[in-house]
Protein backbone atom coordinates (compact mmCIF):
# COMPACT_ATOMS: atom_id res chain seq x y z
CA UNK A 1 -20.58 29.23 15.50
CA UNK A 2 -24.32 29.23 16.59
CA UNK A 3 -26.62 26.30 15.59
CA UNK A 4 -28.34 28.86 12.67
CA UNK A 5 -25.02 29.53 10.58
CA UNK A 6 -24.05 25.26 10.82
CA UNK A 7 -27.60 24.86 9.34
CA UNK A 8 -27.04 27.56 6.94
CA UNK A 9 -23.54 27.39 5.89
CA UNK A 10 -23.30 23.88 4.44
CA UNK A 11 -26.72 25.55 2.27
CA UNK A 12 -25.38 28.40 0.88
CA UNK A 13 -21.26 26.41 0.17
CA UNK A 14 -24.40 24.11 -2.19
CA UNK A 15 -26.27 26.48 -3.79
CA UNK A 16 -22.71 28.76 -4.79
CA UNK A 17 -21.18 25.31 -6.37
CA UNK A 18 -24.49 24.64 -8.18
CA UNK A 19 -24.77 27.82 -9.57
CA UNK A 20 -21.15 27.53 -10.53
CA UNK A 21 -21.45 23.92 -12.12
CA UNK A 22 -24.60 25.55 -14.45
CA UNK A 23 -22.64 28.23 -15.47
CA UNK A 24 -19.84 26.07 -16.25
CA UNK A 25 -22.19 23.48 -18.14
CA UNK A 26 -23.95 26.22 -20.08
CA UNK A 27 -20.66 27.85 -21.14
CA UNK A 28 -19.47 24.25 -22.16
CA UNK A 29 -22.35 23.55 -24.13
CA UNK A 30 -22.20 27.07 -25.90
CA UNK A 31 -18.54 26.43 -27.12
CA UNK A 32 -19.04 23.31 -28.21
CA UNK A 33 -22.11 24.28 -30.02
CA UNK A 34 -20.14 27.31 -31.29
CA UNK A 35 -17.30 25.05 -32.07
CA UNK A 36 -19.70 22.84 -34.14
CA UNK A 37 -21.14 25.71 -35.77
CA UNK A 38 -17.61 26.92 -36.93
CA UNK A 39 -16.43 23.35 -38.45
CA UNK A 40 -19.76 22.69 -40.24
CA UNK A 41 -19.52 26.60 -42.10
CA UNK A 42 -15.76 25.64 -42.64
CA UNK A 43 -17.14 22.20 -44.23
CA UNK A 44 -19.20 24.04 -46.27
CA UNK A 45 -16.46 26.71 -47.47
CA UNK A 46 -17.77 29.69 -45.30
CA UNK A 47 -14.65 30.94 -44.54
């Protein structure tokens, strides 16, 4: 393993996970939005 892939690896394992964790966020946050959405229009009778 040459010095240029031990500087770049650890870079590229970081920026995969953090692009993983936002997508993970951002789906949370749309089905719990969606979620909310869905009990508020069953609250109101929208069924």
């Amino acid at each position: 393993m040459s010095t240029y892939q031990l500087a770049v690896h650890p870079t590229i394992v970081w920026v995969r996970w953090r692009s993983l964790s936002i997508f993970l966020e951002e789906s949370h946050h749309l089905w719990l939005r969606k979620s909310w959405i869905a009990g508020r229009v069953d609250r109101l009778g929208f069924k």
